[in-house]
N, C-alpha and C. Protein backbone atom coordinates (compact mmCIF):
# COMPACT_ATOMS: atom_id res chain seq x y z
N UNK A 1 -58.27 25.79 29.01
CA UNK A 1 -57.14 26.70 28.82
C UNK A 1 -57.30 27.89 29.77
N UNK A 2 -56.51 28.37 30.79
CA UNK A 2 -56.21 29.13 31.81
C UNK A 2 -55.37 30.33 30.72
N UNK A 3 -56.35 31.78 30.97
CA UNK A 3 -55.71 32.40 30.53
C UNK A 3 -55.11 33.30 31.37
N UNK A 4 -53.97 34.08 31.30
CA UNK A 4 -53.16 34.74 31.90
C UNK A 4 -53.83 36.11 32.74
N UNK A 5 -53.41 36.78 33.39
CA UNK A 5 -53.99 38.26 34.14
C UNK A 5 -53.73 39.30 33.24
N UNK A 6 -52.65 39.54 32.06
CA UNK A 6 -52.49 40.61 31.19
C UNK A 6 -53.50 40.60 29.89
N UNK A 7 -53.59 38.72 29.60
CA UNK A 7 -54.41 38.49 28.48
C UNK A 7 -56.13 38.57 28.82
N UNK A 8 -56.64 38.38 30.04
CA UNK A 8 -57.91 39.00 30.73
C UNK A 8 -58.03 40.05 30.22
N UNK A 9 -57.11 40.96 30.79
CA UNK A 9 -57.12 42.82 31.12
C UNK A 9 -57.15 42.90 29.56
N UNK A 10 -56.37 42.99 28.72
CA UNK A 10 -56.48 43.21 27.54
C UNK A 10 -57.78 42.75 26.86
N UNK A 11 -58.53 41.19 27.03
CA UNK A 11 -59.86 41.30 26.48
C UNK A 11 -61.23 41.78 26.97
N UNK A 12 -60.80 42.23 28.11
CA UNK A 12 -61.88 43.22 29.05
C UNK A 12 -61.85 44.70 28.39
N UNK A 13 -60.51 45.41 28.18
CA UNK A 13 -60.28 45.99 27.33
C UNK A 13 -61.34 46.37 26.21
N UNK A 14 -60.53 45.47 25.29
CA UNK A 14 -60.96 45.26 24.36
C UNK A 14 -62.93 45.61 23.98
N UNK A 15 -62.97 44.88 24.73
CA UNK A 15 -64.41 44.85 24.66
C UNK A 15 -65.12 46.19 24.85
N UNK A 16 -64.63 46.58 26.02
CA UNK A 16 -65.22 47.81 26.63
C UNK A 16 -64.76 48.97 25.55
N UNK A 17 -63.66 48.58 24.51
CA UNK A 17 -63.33 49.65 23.69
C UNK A 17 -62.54 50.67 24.42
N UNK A 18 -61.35 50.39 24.83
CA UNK A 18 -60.71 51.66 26.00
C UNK A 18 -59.73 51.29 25.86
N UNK A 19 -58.75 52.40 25.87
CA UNK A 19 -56.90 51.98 25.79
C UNK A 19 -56.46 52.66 27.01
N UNK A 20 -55.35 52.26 27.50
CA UNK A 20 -54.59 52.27 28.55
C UNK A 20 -55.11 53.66 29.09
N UNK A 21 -55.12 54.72 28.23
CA UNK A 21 -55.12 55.80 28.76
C UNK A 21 -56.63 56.10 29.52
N UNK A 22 -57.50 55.68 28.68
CA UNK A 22 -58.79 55.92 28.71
C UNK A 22 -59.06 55.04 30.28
N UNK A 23 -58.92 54.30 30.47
CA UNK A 23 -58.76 53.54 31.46
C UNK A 23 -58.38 53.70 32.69
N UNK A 24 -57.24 54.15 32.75
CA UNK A 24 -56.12 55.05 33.73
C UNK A 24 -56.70 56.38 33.87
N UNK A 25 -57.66 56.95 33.40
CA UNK A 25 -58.97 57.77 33.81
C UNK A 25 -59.71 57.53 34.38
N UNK A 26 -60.54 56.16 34.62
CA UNK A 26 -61.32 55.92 34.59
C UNK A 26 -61.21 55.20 36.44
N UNK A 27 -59.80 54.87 36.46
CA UNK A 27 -59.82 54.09 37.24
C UNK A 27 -58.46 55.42 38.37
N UNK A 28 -57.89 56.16 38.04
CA UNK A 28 -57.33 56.46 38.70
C UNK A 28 -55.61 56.19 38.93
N UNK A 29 -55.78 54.72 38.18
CA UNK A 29 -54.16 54.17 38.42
C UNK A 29 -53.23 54.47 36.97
N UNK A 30 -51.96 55.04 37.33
CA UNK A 30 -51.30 55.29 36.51
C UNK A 30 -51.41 54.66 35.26
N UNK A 31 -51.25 55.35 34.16
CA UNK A 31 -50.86 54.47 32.82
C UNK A 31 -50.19 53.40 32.61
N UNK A 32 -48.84 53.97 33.05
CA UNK A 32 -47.71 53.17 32.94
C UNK A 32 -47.80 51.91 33.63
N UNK A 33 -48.36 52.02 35.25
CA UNK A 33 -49.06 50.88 35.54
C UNK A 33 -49.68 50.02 35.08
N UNK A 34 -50.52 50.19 34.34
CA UNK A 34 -51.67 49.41 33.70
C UNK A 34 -50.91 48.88 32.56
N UNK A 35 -50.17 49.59 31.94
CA UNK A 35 -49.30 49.24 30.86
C UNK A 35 -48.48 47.74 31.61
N UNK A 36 -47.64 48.14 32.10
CA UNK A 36 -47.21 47.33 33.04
C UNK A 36 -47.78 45.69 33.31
N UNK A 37 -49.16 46.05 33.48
CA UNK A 37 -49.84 44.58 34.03
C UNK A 37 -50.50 43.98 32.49
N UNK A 38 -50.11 44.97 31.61
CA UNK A 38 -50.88 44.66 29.69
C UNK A 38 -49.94 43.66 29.54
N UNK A 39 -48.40 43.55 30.05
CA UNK A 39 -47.10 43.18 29.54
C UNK A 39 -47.40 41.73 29.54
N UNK A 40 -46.80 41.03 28.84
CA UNK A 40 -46.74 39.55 28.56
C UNK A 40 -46.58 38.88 29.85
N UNK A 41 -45.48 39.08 30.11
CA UNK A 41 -45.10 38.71 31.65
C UNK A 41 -45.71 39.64 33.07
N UNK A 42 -46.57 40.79 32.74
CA UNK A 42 -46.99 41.65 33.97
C UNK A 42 -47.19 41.52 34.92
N UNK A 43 -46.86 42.42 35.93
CA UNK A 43 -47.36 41.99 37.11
C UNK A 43 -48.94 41.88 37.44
N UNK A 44 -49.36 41.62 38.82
CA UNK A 44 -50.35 41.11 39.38
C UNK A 44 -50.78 42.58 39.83
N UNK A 45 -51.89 43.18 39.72
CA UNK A 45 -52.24 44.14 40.89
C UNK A 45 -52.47 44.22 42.05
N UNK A 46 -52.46 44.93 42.77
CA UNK A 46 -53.10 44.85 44.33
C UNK A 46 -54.66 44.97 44.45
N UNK A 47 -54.95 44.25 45.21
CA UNK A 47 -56.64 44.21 45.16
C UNK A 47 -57.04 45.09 45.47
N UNK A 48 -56.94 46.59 45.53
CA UNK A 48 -57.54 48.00 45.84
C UNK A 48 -57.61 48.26 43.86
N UNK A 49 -56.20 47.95 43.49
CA UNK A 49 -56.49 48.48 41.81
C UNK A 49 -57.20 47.63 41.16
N UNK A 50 -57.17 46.12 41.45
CA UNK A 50 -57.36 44.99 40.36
C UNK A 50 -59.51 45.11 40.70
N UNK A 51 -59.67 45.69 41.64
CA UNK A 51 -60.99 46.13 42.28
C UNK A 51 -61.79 47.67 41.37
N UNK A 52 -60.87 48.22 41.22
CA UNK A 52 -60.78 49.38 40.23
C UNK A 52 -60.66 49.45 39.00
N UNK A 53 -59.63 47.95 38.48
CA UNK A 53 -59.85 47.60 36.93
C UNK A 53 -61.06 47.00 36.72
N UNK A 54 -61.82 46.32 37.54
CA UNK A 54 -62.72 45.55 37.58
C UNK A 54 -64.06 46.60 37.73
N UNK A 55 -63.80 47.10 37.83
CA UNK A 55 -65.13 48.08 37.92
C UNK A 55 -65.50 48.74 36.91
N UNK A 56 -64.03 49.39 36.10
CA UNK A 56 -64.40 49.99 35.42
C UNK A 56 -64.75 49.57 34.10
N UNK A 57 -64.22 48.30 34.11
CA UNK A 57 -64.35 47.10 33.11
C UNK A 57 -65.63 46.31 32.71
N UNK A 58 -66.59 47.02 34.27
CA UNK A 58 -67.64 45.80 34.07
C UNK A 58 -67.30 44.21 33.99
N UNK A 59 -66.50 43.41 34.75
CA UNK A 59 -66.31 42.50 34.95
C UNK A 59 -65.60 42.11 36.54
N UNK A 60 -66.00 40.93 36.73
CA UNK A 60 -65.46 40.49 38.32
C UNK A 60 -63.62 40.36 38.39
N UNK A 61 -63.69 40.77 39.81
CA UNK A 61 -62.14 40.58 39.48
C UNK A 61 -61.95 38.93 39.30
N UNK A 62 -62.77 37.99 40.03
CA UNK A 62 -62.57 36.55 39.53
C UNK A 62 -62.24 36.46 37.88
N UNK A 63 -62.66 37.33 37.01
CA UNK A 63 -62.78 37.21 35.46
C UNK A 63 -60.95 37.55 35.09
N UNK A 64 -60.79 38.73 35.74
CA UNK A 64 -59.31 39.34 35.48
C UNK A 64 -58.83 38.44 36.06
N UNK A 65 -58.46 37.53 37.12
CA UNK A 65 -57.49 36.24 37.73
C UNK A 65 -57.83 35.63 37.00
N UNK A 66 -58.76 34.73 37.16
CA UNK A 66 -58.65 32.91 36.54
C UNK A 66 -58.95 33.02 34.87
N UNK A 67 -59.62 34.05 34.47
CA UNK A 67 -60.12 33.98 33.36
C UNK A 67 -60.98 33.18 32.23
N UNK A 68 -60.43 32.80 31.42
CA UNK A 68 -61.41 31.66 30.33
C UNK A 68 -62.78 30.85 30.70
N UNK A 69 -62.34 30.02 31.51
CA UNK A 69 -63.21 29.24 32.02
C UNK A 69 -64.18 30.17 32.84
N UNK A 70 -63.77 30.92 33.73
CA UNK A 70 -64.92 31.71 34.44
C UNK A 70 -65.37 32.94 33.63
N UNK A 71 -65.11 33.06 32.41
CA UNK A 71 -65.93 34.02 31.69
C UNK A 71 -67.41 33.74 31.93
N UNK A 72 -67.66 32.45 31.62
CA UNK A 72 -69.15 32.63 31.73
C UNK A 72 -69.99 33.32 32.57
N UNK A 73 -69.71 33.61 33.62
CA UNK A 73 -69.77 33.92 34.94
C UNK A 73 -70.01 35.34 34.67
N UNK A 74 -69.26 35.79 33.81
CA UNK A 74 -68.97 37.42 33.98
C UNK A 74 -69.96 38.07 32.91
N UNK A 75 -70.25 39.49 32.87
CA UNK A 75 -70.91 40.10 31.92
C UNK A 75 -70.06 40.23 30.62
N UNK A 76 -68.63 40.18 30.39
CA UNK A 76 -68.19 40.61 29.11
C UNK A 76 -68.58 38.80 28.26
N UNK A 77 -69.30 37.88 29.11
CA UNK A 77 -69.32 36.77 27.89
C UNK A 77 -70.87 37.24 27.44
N UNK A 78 -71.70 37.65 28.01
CA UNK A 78 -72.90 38.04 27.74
C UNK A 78 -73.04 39.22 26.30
N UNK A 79 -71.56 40.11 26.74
CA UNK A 79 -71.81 41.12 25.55
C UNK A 79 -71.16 40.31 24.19
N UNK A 80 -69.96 39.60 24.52
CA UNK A 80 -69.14 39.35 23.23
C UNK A 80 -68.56 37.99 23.55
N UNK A 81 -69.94 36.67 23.33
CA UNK A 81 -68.91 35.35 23.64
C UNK A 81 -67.83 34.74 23.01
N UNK A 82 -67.50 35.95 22.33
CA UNK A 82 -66.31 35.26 21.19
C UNK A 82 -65.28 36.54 21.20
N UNK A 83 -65.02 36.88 22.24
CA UNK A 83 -64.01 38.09 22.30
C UNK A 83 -62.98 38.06 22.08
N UNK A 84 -62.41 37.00 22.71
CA UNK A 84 -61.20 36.58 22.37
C UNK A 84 -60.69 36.28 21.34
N UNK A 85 -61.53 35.36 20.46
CA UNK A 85 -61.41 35.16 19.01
C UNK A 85 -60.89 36.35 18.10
N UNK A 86 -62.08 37.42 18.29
CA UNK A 86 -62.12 38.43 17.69
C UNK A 86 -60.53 39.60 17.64
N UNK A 87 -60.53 39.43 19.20
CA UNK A 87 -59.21 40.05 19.56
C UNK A 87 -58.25 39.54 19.23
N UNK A 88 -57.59 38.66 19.37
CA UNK A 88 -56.62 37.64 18.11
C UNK A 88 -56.93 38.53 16.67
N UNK A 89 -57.49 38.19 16.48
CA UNK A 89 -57.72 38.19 14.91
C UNK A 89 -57.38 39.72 14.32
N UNK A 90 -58.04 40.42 15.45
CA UNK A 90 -57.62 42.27 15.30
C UNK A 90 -56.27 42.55 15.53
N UNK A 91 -55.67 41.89 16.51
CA UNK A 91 -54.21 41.49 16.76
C UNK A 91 -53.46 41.86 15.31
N UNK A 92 -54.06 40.54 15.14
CA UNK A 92 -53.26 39.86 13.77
C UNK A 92 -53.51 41.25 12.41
N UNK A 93 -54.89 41.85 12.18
CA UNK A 93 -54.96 42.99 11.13
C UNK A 93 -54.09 44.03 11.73
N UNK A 94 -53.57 44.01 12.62
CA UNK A 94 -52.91 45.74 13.22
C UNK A 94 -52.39 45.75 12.11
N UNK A 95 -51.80 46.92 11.91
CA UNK A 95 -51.30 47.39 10.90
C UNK A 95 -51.31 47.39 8.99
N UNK A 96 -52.15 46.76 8.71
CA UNK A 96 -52.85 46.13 7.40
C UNK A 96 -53.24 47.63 6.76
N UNK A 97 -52.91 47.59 5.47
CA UNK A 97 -53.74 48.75 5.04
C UNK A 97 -55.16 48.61 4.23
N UNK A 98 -55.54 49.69 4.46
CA UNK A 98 -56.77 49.84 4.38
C UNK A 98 -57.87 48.91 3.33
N UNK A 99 -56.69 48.39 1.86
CA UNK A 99 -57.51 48.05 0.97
C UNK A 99 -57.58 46.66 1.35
N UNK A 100 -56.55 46.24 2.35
CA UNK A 100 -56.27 44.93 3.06
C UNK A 100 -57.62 44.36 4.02
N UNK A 101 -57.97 45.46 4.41
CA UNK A 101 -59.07 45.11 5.95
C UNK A 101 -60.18 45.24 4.99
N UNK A 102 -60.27 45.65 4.13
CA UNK A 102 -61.93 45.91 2.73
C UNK A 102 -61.48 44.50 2.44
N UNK A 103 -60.68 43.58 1.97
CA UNK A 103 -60.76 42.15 1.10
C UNK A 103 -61.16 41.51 2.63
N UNK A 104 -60.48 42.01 3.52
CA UNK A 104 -60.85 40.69 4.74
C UNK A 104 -62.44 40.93 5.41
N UNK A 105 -62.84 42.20 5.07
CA UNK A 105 -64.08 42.77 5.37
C UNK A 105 -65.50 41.67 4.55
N UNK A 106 -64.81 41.61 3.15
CA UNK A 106 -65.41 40.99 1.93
C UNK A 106 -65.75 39.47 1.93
N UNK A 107 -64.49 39.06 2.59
CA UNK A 107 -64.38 37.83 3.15
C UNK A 107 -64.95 37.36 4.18
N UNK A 108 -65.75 37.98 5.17
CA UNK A 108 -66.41 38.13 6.27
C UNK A 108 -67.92 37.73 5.55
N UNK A 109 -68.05 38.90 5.04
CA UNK A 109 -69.11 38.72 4.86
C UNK A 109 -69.82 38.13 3.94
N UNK A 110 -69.08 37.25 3.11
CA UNK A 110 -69.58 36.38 2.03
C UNK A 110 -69.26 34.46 3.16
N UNK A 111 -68.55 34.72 4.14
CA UNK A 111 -68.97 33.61 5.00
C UNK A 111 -70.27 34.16 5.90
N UNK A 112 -70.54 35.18 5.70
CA UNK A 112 -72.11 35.62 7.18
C UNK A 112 -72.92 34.95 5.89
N UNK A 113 -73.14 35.18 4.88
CA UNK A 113 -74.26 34.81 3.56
C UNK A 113 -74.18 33.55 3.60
N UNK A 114 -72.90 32.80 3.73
CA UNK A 114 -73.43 31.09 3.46
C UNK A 114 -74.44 30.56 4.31
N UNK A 115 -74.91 30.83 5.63
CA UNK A 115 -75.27 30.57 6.58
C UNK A 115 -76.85 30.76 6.40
């Protein structure tokens, strides 16, 4: 499964713990930009920025293009080989309230005990 250039950026993201803004600090390129390439359909960067997301990301820009398959390759599979998973799944709690993410918390961890 070939994942997309917005769905990369977002689990590079992710990982590193940084939102658009934090990022667009980090790297110099507009927000809105970066927002921009987050988008479902986003564009592609130019290899001066996608060199700059990649840096600040700790990952190759090969990781932000082809993605999935060449994770291995990259340092974010070393920190979190299941990032993606994870990110889905956080996806999916956005907005949940609080006593919601404690039962799914509960639920976590009575599957870490079967093991």
């Amino acid at each position: 499964m070939t994942m997309s250039f917005n769905e990369n950026l977002k689990e590079a993201m992710f990982c590193k713990g940084l939102t658009t803004i934090q990022l667009a600090d980090l790297t110099d390129i507009n927000s809105g930009t970066i927002s921009n390439y987050l988008k479902t359909k986003g564009s592609m960067p130019p290899v001066d920025k996608a060199l700059k997301l990649a840096k600040a990301l700790d990952v190759s820009v090969d990781f932000l293009v082809n993605g999935f398959e060449e994770k291995r390759k990259s340092s974010i599979h070393q920190k979190s080989p299941f990032s993606i998973e994870v990110f889905k799944i956080a996806q999916k709690m956005d907005g949940l309230e609080k006593d919601e993410l404690s039962i799914i918390t509960n639920m976590i961890d009575l599957l870490k005990k079967r093991k």
